[in-house]
PDB file of N, CA and C in Angstrom:
ATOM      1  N   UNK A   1       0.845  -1.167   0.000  1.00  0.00           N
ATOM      2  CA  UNK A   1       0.000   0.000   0.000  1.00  0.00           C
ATOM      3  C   UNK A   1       0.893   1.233   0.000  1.00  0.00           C
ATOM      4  N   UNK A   2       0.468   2.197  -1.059  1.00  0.00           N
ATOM      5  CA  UNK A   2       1.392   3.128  -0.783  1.00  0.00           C
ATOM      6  C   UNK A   2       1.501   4.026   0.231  1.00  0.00           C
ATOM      7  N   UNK A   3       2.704   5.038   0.749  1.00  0.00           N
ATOM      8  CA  UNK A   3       2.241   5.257   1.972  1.00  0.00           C
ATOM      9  C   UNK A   3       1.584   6.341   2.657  1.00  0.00           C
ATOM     10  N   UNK A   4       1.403   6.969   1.034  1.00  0.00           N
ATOM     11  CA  UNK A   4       0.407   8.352   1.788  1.00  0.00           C
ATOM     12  C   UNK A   4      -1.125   7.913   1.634  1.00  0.00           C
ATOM     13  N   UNK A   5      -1.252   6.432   0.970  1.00  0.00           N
ATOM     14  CA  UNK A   5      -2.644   6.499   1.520  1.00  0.00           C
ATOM     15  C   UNK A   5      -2.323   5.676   3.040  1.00  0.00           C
ATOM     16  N   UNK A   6      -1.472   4.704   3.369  1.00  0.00           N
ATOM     17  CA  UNK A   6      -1.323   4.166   4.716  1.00  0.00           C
ATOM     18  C   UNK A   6      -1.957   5.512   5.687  1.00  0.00           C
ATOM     19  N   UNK A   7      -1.044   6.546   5.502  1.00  0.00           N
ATOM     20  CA  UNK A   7      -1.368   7.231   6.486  1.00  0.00           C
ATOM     21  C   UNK A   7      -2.538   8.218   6.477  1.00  0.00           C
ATOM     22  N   UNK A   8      -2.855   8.169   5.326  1.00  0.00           N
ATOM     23  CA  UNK A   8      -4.914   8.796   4.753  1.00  0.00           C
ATOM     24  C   UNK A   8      -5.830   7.905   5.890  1.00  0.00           C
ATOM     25  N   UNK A   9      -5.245   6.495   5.616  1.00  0.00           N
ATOM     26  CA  UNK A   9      -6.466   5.769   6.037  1.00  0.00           C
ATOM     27  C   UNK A   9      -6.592   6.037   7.768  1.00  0.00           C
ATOM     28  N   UNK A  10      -4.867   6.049   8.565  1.00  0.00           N
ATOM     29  CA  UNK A  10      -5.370   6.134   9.965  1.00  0.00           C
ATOM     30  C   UNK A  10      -5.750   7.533  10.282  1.00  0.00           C
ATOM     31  N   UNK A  11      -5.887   8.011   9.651  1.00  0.00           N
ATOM     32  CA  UNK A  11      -6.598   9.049   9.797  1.00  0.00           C
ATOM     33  C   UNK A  11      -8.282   8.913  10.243  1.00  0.00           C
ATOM     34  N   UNK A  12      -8.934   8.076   9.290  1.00  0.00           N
ATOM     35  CA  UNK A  12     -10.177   7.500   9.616  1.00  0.00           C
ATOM     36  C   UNK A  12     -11.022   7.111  10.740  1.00  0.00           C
ATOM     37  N   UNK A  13     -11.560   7.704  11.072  1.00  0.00           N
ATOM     38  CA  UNK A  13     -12.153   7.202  12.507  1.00  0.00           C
ATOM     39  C   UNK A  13     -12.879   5.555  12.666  1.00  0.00           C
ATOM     40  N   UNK A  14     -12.249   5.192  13.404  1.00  0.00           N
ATOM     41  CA  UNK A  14     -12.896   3.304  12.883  1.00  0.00           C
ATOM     42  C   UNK A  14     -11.919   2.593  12.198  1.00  0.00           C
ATOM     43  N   UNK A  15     -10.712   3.062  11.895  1.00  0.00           N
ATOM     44  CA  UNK A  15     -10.205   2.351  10.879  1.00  0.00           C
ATOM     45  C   UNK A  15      -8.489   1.664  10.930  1.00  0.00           C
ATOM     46  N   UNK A  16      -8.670   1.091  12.518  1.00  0.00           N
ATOM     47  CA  UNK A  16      -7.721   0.819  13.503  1.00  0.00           C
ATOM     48  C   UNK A  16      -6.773  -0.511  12.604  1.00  0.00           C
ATOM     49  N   UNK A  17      -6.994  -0.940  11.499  1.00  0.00           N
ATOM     50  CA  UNK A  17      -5.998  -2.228  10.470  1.00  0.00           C
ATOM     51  C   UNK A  17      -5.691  -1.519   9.467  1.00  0.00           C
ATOM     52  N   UNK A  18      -5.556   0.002   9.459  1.00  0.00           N
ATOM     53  CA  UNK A  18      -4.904   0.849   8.755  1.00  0.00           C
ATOM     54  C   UNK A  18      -3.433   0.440   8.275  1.00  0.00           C
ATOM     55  N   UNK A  19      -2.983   0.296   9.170  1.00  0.00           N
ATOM     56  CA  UNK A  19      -1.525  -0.097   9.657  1.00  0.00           C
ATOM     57  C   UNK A  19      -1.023  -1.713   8.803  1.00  0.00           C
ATOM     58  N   UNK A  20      -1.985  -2.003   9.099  1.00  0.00           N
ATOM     59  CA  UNK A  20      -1.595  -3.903   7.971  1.00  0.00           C
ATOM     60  C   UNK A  20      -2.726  -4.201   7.431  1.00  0.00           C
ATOM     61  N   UNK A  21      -3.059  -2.942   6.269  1.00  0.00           N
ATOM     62  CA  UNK A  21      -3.732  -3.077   5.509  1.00  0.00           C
ATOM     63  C   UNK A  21      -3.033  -3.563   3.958  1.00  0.00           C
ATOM     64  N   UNK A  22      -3.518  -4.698   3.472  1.00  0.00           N
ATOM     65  CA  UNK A  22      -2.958  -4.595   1.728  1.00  0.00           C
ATOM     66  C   UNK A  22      -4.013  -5.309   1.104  1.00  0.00           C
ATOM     67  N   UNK A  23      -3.272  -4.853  -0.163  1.00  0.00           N
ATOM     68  CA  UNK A  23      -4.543  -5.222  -1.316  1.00  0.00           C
ATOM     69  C   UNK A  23      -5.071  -6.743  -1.629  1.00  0.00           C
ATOM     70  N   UNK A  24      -6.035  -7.240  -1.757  1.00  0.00           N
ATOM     71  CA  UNK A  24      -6.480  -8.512  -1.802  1.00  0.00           C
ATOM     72  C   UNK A  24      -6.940  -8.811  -2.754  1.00  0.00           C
ATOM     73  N   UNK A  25      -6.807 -10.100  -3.664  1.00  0.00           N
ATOM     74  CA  UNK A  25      -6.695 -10.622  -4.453  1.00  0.00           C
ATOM     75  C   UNK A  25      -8.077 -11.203  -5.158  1.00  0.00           C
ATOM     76  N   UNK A  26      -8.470 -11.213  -5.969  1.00  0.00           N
ATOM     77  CA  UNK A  26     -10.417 -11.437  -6.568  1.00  0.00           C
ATOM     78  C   UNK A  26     -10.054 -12.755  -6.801  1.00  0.00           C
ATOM     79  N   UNK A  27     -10.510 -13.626  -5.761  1.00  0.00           N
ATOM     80  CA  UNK A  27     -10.266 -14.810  -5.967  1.00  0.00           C
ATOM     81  C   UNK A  27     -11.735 -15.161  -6.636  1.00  0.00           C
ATOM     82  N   UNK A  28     -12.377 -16.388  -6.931  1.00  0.00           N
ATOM     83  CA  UNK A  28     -13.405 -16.999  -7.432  1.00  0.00           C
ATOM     84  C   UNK A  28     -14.192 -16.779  -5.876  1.00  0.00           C
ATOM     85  N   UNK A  29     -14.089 -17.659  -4.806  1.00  0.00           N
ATOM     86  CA  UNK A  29     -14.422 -17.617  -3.401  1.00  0.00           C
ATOM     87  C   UNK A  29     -14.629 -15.904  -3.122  1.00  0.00           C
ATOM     88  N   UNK A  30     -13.888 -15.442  -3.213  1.00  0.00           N
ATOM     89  CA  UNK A  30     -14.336 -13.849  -2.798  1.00  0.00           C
ATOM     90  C   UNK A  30     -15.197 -13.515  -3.557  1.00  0.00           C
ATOM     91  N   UNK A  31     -15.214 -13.445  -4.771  1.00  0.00           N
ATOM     92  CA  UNK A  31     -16.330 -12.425  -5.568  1.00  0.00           C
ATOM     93  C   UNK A  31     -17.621 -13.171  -5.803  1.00  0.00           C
ATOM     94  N   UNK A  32     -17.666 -14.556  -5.270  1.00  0.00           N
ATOM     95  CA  UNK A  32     -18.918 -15.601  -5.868  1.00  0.00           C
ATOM     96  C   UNK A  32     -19.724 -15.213  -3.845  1.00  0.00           C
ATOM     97  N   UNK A  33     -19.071 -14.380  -2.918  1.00  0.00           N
ATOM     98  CA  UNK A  33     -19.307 -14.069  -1.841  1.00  0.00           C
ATOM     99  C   UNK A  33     -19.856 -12.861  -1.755  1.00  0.00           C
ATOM    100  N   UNK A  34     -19.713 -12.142  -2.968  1.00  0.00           N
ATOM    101  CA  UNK A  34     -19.751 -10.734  -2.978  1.00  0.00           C
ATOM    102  C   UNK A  34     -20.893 -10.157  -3.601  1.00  0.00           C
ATOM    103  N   UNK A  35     -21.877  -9.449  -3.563  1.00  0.00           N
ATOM    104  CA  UNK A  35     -23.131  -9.117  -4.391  1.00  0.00           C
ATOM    105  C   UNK A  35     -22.922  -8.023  -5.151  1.00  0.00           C
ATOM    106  N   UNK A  36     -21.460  -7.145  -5.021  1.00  0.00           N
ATOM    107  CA  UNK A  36     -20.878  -6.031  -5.324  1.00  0.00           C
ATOM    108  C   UNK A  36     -19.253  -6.274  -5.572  1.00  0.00           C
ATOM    109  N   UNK A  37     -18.644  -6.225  -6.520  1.00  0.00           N
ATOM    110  CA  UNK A  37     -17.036  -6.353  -6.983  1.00  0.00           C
ATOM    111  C   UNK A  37     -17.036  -5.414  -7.714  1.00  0.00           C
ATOM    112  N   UNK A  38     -15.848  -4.158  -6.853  1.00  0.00           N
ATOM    113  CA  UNK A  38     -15.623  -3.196  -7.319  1.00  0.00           C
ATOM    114  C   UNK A  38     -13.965  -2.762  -7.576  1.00  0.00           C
ATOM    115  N   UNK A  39     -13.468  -2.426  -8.830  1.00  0.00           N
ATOM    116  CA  UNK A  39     -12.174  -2.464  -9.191  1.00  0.00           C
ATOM    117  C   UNK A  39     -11.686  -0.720  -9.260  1.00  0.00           C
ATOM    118  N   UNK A  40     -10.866  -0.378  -9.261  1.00  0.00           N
ATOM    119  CA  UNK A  40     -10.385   0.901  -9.090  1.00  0.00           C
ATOM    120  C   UNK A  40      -9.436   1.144 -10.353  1.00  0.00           C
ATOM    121  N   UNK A  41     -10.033   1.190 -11.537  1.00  0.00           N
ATOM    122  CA  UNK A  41      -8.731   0.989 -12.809  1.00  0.00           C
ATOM    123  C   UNK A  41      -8.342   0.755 -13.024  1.00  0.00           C
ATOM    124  N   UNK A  42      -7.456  -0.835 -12.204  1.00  0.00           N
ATOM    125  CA  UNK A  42      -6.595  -0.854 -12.305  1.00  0.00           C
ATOM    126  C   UNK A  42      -6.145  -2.073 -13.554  1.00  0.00           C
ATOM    127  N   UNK A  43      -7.026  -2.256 -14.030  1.00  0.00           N
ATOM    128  CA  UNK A  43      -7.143  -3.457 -15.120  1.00  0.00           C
ATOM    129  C   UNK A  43      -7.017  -4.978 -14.356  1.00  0.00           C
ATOM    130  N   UNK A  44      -7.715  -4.846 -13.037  1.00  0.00           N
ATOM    131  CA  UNK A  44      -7.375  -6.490 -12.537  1.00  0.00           C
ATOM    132  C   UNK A  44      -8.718  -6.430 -13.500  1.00  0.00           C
ATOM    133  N   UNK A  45      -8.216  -8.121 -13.796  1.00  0.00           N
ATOM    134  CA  UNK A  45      -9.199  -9.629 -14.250  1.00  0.00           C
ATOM    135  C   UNK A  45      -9.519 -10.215 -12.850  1.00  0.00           C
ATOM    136  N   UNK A  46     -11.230 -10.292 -12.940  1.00  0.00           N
ATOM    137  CA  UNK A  46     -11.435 -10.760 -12.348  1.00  0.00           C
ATOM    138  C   UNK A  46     -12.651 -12.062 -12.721  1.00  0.00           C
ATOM    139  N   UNK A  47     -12.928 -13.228 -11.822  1.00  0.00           N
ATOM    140  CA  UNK A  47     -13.743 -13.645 -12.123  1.00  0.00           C
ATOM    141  C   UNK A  47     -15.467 -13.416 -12.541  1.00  0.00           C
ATOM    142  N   UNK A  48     -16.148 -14.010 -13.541  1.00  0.00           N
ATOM    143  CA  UNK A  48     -17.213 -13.403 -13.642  1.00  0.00           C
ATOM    144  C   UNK A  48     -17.827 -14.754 -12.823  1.00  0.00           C
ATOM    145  N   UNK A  49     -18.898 -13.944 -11.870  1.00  0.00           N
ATOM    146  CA  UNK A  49     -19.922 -14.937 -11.566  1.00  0.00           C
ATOM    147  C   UNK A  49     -21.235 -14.379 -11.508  1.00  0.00           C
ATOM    148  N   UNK A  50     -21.538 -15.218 -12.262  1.00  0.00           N
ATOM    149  CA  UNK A  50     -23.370 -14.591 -12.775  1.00  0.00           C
ATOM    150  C   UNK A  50     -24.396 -14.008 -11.451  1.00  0.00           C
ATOM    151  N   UNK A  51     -25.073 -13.058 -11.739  1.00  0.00           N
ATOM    152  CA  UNK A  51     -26.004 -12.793 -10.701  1.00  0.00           C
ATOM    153  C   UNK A  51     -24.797 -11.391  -9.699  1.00  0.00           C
ATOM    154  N   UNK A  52     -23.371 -11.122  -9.658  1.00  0.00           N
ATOM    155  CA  UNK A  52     -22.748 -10.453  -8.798  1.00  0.00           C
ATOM    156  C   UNK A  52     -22.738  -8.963  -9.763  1.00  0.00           C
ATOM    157  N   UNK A  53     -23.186  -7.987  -9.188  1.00  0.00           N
ATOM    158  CA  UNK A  53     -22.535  -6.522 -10.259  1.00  0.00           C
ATOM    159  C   UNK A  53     -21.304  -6.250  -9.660  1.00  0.00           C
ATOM    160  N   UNK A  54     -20.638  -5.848 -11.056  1.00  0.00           N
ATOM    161  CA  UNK A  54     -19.641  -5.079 -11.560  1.00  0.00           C
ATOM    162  C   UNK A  54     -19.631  -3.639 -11.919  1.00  0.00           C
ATOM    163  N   UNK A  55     -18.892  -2.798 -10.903  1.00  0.00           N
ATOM    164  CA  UNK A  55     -17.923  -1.768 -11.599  1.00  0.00           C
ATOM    165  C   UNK A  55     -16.850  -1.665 -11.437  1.00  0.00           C
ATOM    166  N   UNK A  56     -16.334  -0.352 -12.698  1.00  0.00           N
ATOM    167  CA  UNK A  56     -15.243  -0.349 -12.209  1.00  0.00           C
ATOM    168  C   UNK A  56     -15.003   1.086 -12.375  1.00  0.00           C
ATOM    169  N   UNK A  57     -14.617   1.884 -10.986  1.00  0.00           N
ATOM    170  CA  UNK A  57     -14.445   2.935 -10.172  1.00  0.00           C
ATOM    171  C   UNK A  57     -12.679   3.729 -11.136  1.00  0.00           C
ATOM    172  N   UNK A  58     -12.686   4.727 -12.338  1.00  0.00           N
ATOM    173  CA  UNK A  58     -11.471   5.091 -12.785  1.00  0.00           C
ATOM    174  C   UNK A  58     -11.217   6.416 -11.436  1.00  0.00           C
ATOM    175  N   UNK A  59     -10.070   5.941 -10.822  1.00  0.00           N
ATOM    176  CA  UNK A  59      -9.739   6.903  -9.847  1.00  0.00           C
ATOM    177  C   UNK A  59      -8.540   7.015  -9.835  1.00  0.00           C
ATOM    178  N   UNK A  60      -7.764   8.203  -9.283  1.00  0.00           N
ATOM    179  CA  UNK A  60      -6.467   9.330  -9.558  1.00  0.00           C
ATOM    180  C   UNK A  60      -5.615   7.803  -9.187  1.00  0.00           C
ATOM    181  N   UNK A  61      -3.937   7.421  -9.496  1.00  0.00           N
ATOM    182  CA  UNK A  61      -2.933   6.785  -8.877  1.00  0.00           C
ATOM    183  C   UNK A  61      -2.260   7.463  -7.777  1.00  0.00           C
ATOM    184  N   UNK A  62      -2.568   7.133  -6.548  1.00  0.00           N
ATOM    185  CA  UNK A  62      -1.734   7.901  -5.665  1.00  0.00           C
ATOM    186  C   UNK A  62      -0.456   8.024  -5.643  1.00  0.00           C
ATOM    187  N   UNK A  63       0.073   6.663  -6.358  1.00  0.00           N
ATOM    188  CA  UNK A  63       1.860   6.723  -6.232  1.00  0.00           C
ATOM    189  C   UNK A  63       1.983   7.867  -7.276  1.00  0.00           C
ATOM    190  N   UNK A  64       1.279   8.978  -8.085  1.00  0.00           N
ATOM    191  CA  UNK A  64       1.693   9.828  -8.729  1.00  0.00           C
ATOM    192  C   UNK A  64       0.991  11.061  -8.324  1.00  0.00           C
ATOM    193  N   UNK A  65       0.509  11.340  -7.447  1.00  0.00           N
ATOM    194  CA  UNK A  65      -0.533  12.375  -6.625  1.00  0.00           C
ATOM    195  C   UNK A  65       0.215  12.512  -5.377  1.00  0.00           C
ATOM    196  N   UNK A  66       0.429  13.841  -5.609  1.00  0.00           N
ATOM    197  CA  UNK A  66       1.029  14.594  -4.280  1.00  0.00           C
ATOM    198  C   UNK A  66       0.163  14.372  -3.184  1.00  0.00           C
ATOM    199  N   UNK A  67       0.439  14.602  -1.774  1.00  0.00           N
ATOM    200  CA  UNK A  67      -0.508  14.334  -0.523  1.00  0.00           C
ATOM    201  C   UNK A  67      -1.853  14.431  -0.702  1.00  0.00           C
ATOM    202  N   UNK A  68      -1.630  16.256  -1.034  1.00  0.00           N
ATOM    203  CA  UNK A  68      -3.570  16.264  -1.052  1.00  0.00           C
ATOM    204  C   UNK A  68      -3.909  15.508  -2.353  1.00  0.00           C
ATOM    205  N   UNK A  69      -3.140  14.973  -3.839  1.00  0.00           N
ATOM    206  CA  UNK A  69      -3.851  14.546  -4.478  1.00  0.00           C
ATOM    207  C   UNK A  69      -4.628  13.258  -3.925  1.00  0.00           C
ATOM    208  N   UNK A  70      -4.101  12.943  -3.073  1.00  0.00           N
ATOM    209  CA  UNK A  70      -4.215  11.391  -2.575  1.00  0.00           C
ATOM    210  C   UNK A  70      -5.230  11.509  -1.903  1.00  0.00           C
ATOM    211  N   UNK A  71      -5.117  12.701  -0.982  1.00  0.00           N
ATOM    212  CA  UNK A  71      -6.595  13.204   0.153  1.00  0.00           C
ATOM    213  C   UNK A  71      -7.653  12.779  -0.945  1.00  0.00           C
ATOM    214  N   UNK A  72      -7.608  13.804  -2.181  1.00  0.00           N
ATOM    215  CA  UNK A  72      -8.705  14.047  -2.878  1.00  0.00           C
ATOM    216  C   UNK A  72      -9.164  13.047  -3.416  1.00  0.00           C
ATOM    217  N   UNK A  73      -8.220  11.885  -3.689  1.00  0.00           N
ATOM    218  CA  UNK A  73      -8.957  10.451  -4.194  1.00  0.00           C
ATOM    219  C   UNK A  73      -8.917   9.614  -3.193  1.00  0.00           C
ATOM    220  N   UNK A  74      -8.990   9.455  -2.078  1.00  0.00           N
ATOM    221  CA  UNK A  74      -9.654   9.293  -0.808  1.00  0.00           C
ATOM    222  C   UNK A  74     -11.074   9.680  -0.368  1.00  0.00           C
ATOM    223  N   UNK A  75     -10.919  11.280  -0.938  1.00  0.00           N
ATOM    224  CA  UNK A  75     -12.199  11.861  -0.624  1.00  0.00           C
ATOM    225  C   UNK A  75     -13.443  11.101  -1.688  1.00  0.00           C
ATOM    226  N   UNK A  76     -12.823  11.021  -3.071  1.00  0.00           N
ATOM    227  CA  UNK A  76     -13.683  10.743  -3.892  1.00  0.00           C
ATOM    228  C   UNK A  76     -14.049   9.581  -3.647  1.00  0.00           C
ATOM    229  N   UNK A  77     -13.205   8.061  -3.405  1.00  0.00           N
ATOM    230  CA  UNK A  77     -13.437   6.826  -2.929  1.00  0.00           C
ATOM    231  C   UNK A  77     -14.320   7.009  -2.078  1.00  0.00           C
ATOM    232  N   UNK A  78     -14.417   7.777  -0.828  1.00  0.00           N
ATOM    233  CA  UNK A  78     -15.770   7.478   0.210  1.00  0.00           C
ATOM    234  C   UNK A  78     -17.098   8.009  -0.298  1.00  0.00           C
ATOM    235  N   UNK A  79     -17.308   9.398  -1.356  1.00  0.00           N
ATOM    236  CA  UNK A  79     -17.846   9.544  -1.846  1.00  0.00           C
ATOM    237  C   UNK A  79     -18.715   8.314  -2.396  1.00  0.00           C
ATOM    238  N   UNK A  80     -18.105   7.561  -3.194  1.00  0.00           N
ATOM    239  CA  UNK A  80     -18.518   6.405  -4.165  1.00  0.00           C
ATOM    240  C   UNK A  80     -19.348   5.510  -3.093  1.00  0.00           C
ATOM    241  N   UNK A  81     -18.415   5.486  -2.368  1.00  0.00           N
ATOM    242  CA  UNK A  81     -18.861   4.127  -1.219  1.00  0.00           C
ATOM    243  C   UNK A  81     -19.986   4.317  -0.593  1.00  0.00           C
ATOM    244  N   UNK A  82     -20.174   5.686   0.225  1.00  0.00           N
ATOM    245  CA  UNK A  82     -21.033   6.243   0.479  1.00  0.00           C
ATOM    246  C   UNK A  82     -22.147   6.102  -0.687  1.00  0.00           C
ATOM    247  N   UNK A  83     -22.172   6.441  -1.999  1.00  0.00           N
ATOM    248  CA  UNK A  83     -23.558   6.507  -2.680  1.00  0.00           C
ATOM    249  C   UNK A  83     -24.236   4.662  -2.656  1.00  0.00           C
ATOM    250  N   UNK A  84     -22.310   4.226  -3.032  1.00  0.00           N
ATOM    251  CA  UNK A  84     -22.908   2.117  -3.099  1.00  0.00           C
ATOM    252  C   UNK A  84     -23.842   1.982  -2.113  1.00  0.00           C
ATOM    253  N   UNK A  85     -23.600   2.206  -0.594  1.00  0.00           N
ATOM    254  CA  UNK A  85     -24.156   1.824   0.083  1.00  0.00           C
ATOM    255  C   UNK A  85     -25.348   2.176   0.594  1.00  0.00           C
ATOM    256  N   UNK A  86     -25.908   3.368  -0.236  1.00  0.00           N
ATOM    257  CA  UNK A  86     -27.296   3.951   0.074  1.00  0.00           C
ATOM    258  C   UNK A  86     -27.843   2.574  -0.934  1.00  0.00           C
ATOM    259  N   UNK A  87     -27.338   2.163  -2.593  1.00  0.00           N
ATOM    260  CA  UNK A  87     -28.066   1.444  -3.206  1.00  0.00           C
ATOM    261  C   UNK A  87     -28.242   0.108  -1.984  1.00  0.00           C
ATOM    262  N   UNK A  88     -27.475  -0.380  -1.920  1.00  0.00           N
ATOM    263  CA  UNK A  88     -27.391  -1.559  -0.824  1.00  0.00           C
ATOM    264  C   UNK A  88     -28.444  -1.593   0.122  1.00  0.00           C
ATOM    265  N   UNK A  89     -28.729  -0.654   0.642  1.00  0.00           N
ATOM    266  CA  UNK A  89     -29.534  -0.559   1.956  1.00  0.00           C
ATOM    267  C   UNK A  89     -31.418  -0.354   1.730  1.00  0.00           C
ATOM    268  N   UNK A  90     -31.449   0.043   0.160  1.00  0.00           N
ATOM    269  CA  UNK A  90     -32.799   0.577  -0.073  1.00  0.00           C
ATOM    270  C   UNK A  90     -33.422  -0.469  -0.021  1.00  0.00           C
TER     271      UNK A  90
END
């Protein structure tokens, strides 16, 4: 994880595995678990399993975004998450 988002995230209130957080892998088992698989640009392949939606979220690279760029695609990520999870809940 790079490390100005490491230190974006403990920033977070709630968000105490900041610290040994890393990226996880779209296994078949994860996304056939998932009712939502969401990718961040980055061109992972992932498995298709019928019935799960897909997007995929084009957002800034932090390893090339100065601090606040990183804030700002932080900011935009909760943004997103925040709207997913109003769909989720209706």
């Amino acid at each position: 994880m790079h490390p100005h988002v490491r230190s974006l995230l403990t920033e977070i209130e709630g968000e105490p595995e900041a610290g040994s957080a890393f990226p996880k892998p779209l296994t078949d088992d994860t996304v056939r678990a998932a009712d939502v698989v969401i990718t961040m640009g980055c061109g992972d392949v992932c498995p298709i399993i019928p019935g799960v939606r897909y997007e995929d979220w084009a957002v800034g690279d932090p390893a090339l975004a100065s601090p606040e760029g990183v804030a700002a695609i932080r900011d935009d990520i909760e943004t997103r998450v925040r709207a997913l999870l109003t769909t989720l809940t209706d």
